[in-house]
Protein backbone atom coordinates (compact mmCIF):
# COMPACT_ATOMS: atom_id res chain seq x y z
CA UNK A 1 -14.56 89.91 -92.21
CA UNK A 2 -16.70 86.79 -91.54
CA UNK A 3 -19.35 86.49 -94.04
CA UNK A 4 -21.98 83.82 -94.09
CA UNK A 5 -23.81 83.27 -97.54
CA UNK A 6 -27.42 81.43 -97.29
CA UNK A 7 -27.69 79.21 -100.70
CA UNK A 8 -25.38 77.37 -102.25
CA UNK A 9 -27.12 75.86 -105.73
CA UNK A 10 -28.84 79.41 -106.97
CA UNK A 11 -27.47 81.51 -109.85
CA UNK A 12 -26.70 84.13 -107.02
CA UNK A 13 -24.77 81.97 -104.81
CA UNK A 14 -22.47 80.82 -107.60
CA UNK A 15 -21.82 84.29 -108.86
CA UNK A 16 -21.05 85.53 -105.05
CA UNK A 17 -18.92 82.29 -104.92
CA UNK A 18 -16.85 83.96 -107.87
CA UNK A 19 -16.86 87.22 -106.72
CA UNK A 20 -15.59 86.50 -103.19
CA UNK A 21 -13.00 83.56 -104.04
CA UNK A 22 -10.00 85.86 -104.18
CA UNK A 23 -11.26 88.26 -101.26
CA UNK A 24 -9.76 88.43 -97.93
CA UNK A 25 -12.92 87.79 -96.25
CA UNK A 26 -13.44 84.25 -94.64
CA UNK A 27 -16.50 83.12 -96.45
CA UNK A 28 -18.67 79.81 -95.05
CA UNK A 29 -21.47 79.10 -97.88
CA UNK A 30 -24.99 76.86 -96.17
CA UNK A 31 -27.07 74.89 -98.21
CA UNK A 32 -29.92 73.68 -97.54
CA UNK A 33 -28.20 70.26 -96.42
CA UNK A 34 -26.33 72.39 -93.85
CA UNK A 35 -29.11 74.64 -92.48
CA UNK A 36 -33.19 74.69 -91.65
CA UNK A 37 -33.24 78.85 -92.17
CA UNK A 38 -37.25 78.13 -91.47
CA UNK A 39 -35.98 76.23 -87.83
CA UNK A 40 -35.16 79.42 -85.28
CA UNK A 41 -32.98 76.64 -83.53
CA UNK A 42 -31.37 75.04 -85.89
CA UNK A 43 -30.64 78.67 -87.16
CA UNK A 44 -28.87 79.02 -83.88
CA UNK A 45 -26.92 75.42 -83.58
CA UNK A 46 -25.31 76.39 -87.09
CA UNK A 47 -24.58 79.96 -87.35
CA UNK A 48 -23.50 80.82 -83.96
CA UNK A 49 -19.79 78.74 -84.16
CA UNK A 50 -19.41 80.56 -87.27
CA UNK A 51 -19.16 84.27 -85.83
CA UNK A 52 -20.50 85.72 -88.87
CA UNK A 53 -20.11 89.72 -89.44
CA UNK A 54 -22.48 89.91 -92.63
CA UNK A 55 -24.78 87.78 -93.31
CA UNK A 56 -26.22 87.27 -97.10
CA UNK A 57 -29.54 85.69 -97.91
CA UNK A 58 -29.33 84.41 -101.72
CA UNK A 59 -31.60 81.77 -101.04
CA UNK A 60 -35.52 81.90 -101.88
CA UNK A 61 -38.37 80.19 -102.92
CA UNK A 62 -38.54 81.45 -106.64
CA UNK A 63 -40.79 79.09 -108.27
CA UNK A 64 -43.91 81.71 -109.14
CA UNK A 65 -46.47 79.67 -110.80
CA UNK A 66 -45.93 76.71 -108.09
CA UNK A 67 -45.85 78.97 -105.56
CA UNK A 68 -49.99 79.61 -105.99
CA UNK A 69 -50.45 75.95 -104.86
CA UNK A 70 -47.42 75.49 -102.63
CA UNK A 71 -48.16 78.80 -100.67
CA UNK A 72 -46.76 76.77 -97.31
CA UNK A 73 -42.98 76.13 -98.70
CA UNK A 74 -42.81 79.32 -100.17
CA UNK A 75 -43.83 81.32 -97.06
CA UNK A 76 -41.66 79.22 -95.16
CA UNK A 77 -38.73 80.02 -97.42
CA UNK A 78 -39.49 83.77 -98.37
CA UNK A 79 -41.03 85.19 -94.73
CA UNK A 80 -40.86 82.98 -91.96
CA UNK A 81 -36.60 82.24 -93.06
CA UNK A 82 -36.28 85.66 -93.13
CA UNK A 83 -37.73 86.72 -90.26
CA UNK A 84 -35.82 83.83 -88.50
CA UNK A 85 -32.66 84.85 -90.12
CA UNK A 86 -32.85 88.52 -89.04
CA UNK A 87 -34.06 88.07 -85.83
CA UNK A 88 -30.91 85.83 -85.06
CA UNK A 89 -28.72 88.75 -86.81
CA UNK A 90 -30.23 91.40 -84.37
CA UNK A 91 -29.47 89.01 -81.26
CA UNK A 92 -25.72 88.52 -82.59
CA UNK A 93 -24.84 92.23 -83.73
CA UNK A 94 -24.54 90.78 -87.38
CA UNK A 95 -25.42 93.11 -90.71
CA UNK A 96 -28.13 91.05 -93.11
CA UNK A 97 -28.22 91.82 -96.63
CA UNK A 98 -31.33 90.11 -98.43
CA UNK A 99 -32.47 90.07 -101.82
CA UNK A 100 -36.06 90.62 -102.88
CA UNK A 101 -38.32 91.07 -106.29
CA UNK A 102 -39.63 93.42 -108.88
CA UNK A 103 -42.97 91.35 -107.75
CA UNK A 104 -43.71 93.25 -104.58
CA UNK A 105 -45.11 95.86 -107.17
CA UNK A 106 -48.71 95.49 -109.02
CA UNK A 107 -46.98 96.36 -112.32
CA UNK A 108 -49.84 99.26 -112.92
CA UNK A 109 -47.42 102.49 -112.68
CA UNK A 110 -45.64 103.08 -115.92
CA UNK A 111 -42.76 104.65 -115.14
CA UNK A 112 -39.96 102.62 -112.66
CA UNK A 113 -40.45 101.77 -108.89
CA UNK A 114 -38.74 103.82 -106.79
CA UNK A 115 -37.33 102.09 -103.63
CA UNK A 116 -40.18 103.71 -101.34
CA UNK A 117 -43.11 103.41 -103.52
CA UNK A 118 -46.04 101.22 -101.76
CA UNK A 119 -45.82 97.43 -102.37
CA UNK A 120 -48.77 95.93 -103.83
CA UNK A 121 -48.18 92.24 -104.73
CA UNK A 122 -50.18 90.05 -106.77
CA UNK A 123 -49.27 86.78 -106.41
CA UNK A 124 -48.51 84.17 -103.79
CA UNK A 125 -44.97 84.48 -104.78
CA UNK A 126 -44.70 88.11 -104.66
CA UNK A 127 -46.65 88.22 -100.98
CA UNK A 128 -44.40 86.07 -99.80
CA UNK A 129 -41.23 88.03 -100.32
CA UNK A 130 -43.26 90.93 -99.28
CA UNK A 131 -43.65 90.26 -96.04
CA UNK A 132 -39.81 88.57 -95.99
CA UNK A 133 -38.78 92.95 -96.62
CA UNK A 134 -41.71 93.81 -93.97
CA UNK A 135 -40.18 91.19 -91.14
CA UNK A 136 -36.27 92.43 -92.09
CA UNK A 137 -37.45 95.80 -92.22
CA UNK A 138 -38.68 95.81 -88.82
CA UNK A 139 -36.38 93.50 -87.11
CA UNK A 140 -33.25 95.50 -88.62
CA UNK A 141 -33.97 98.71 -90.07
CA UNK A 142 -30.33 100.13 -89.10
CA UNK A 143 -28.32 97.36 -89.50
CA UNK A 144 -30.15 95.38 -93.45
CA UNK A 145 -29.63 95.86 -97.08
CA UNK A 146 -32.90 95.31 -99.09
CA UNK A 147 -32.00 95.07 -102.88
CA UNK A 148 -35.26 94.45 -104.84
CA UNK A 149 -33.82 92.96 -108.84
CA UNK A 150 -35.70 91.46 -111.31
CA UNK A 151 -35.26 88.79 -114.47
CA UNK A 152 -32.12 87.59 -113.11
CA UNK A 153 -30.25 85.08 -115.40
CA UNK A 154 -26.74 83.57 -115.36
CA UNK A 155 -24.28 80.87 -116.82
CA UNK A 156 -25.13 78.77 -113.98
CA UNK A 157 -28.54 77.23 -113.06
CA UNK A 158 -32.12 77.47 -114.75
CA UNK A 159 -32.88 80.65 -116.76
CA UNK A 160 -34.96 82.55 -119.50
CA UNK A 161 -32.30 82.73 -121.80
CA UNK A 162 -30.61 79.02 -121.33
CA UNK A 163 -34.14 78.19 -122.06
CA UNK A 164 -34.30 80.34 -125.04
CA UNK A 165 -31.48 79.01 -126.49
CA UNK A 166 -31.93 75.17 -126.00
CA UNK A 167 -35.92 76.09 -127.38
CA UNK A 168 -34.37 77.81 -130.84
CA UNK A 169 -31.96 75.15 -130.90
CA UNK A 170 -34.89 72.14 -131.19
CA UNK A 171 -37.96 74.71 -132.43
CA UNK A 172 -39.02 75.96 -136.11
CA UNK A 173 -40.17 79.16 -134.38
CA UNK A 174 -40.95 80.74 -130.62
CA UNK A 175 -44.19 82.62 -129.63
CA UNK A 176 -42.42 85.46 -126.54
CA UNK A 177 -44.50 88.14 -124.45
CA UNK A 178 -44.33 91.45 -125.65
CA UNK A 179 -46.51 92.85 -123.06
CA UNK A 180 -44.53 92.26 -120.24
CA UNK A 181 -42.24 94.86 -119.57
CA UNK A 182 -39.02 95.45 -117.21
CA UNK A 183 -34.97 94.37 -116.86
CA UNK A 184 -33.08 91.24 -117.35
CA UNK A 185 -30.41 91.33 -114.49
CA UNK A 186 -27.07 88.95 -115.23
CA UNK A 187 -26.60 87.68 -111.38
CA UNK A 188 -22.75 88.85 -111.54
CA UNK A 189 -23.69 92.33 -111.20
CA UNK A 190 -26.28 91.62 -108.61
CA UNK A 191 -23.58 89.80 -106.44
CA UNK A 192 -20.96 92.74 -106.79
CA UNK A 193 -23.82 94.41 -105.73
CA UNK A 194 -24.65 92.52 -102.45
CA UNK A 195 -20.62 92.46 -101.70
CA UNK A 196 -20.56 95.71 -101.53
CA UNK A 197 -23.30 96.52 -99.50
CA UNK A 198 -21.79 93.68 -97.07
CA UNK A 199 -18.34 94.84 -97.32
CA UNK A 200 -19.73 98.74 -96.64
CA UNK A 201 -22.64 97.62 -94.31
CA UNK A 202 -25.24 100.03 -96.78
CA UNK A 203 -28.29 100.28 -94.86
CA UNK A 204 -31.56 100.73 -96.67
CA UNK A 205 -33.46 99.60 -99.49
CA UNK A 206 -31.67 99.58 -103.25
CA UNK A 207 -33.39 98.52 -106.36
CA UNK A 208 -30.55 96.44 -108.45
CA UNK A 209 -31.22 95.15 -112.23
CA UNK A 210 -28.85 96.33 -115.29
CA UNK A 211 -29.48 99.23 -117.42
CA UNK A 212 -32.42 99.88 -119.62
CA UNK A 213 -35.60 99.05 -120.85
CA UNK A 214 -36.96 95.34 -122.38
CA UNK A 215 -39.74 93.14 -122.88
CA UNK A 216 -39.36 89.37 -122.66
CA UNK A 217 -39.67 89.48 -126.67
CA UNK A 218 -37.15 92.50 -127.03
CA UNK A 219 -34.97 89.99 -124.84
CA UNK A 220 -35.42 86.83 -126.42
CA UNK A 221 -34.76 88.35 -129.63
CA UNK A 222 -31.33 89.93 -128.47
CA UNK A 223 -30.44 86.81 -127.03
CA UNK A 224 -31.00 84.99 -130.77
CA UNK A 225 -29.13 87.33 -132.37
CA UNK A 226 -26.28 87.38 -130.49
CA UNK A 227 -25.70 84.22 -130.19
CA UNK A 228 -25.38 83.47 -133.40
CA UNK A 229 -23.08 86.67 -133.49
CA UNK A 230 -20.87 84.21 -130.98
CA UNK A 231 -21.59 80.86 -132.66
CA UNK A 232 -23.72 79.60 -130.03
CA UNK A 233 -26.51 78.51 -132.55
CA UNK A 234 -26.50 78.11 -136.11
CA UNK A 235 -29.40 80.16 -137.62
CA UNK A 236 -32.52 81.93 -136.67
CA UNK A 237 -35.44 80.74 -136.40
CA UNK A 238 -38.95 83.47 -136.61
CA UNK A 239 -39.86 84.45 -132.97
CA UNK A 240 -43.37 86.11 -132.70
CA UNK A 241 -44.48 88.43 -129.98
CA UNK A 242 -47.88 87.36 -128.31
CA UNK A 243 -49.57 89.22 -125.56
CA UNK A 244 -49.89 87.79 -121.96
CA UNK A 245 -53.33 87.09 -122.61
CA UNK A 246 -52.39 84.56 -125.15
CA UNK A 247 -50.00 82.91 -122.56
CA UNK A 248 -52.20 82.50 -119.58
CA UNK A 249 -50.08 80.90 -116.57
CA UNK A 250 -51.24 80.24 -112.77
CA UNK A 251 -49.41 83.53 -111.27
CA UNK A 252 -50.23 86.68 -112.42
CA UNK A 253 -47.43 88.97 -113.50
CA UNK A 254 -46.68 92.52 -113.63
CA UNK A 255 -47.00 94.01 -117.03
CA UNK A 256 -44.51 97.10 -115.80
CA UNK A 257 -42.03 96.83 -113.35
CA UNK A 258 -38.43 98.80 -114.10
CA UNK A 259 -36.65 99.49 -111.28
CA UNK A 260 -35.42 102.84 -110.62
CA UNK A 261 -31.71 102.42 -109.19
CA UNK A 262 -30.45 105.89 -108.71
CA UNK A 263 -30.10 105.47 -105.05
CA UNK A 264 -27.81 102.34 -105.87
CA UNK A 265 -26.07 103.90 -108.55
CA UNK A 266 -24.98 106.34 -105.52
CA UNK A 267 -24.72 103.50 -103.00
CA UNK A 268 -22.79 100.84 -104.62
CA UNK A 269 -20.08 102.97 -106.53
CA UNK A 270 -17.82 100.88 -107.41
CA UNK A 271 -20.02 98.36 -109.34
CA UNK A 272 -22.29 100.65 -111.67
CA UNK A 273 -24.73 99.41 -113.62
CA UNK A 274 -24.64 98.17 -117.34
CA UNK A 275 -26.69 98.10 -120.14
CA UNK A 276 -28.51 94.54 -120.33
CA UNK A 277 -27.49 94.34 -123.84
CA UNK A 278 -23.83 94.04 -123.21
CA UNK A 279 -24.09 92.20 -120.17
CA UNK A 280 -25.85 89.56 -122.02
CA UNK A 281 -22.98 89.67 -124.48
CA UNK A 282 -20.45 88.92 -121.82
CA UNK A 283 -22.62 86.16 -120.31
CA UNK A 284 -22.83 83.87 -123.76
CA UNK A 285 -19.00 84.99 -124.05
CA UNK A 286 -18.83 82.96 -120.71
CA UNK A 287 -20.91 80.30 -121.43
CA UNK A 288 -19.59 79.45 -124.83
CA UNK A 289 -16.35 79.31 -122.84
């Protein structure tokens, strides 16, 4: 199979990089160097030589407090590319699979988003990838995979808990959001995910994060502790939970927004779910290796 991954520097890319090296699929990574997915034509010059059978979208604009001033780029990147992309996947009898955000949701419901519940986002970020699922949707409804994930980290790139750990490295103590509450996602079960909906062609719309329940101060504290469990840093320092309110930033967020992934559970067998705690264990594993 001839699979075609958009993104090449994003925690998703270099987990699907992983997942894929020993496959039998022929796999052709673009970065943005290599392709304009917001230029229809360029979209064309580059992907048409490359006879692609499933085509995966792990690129995005996911900067969310930016993304309130920079509404073009992020458009651009989340809607327009996607629309682009899709529309050049119906014309060439290709599959799409796409990955979207817990942020198409307002947060207000309580209990966790099923995969048909109505979108409601609140932020320029979270519009924008909203109407990336609303062009895809339309354009492909038989032949896309929408997964929706949230709080995705790994041992490559930018994330919440490298953060965390370089901040209790250098800090005395840490002020974390209690109030915010939903599912860290390591990116290596998100891209066993997205192989096998590409590898199986699983139409629809999936919700994808690990198992269980946190708030970014349940996290941060799980991600002290064991990491001094591993050796990663020396000694604790006191990390106090502090409602949003006390950590005002330019995007507003969703204060609830687990995602309910029985349909994947069903979908994607043969990558189930874990519980965040003990994928965060094996993450530090790898990156203190």
């Amino acid at each position: 199979m001839n699979i075609v991954i958009i993104g090449k520097s994003g925690q998703l890319a270099f987990e699907l990089s992983r997942e894929l090296e020993n496959s039998e699929h022929h796999v052709t990574f673009l970065g943005r160097d290599d392709i304009d997915i917001t230029n229809a034509s360029n979209i064309e010059e580059k992907l048409s030589p490359l006879s692609a059978d499933v085509l995966i979208n792990a690129s995005a604009y996911t900067a969310v407090d930016k993304a309130e001033e920079d509404t073009e780029a992020c458009n651009a990147i989340n809607a327009l590319a996607v629309e682009n992309l899709a529309k050049f996947c119906k014309a060439n009898g290709a599959f799409m699979v796409h990955v979207s955000t817990d942020y198409v949701f307002n947060g207000h419901k309580g209990s966790p988003y099923l995969t048909d519940d109505p979108i409601e986002p609140q932020g320029a970020y979270g519009k924008s990838k909203a109407a990336g699922e609303k062009a895809l949707l339309e354009i492909l409804p038989d032949a896309s995979c929408l997964i929706r994930t949230a709080w995705v980290y790994s041992s490559h790139g930018n994330n919440f808990v490298k953060t965390m750990l370089r901040l209790m490295a250098d800090k005395p103590q840490l002020t974390v959001i209690d109030d915010q509450i939903g599912t860290p996602t390591w990116a290596k079960g998100l891209a066993k995910a997205c192989v096998s909906a590409a590898e199986n062609k699983t139409a629809g719309v999936y919700h994808w994060t690990d198992e269980g329940v946190a708030s970014w101060y349940d996290f941060a504290l799980a991600i002290q502790e064991l990491s001094i469990e591993k050796g990663l840093l020396d000694s604790a320092i006191p990390v106090l939970p502090i409602p949003s309110s006390q950590y005002p930033t330019p995007a507003k967020r969703p204060h609830y927004s687990v995602l309910d992934k029985q349909t994947a559970r069903e979908a994607f067998a043969s990558c189930k779910p874990t519980h965040w705690r003990k994928q965060l264990a094996c993450m530090l594993d790898e990156l203190k290796a």
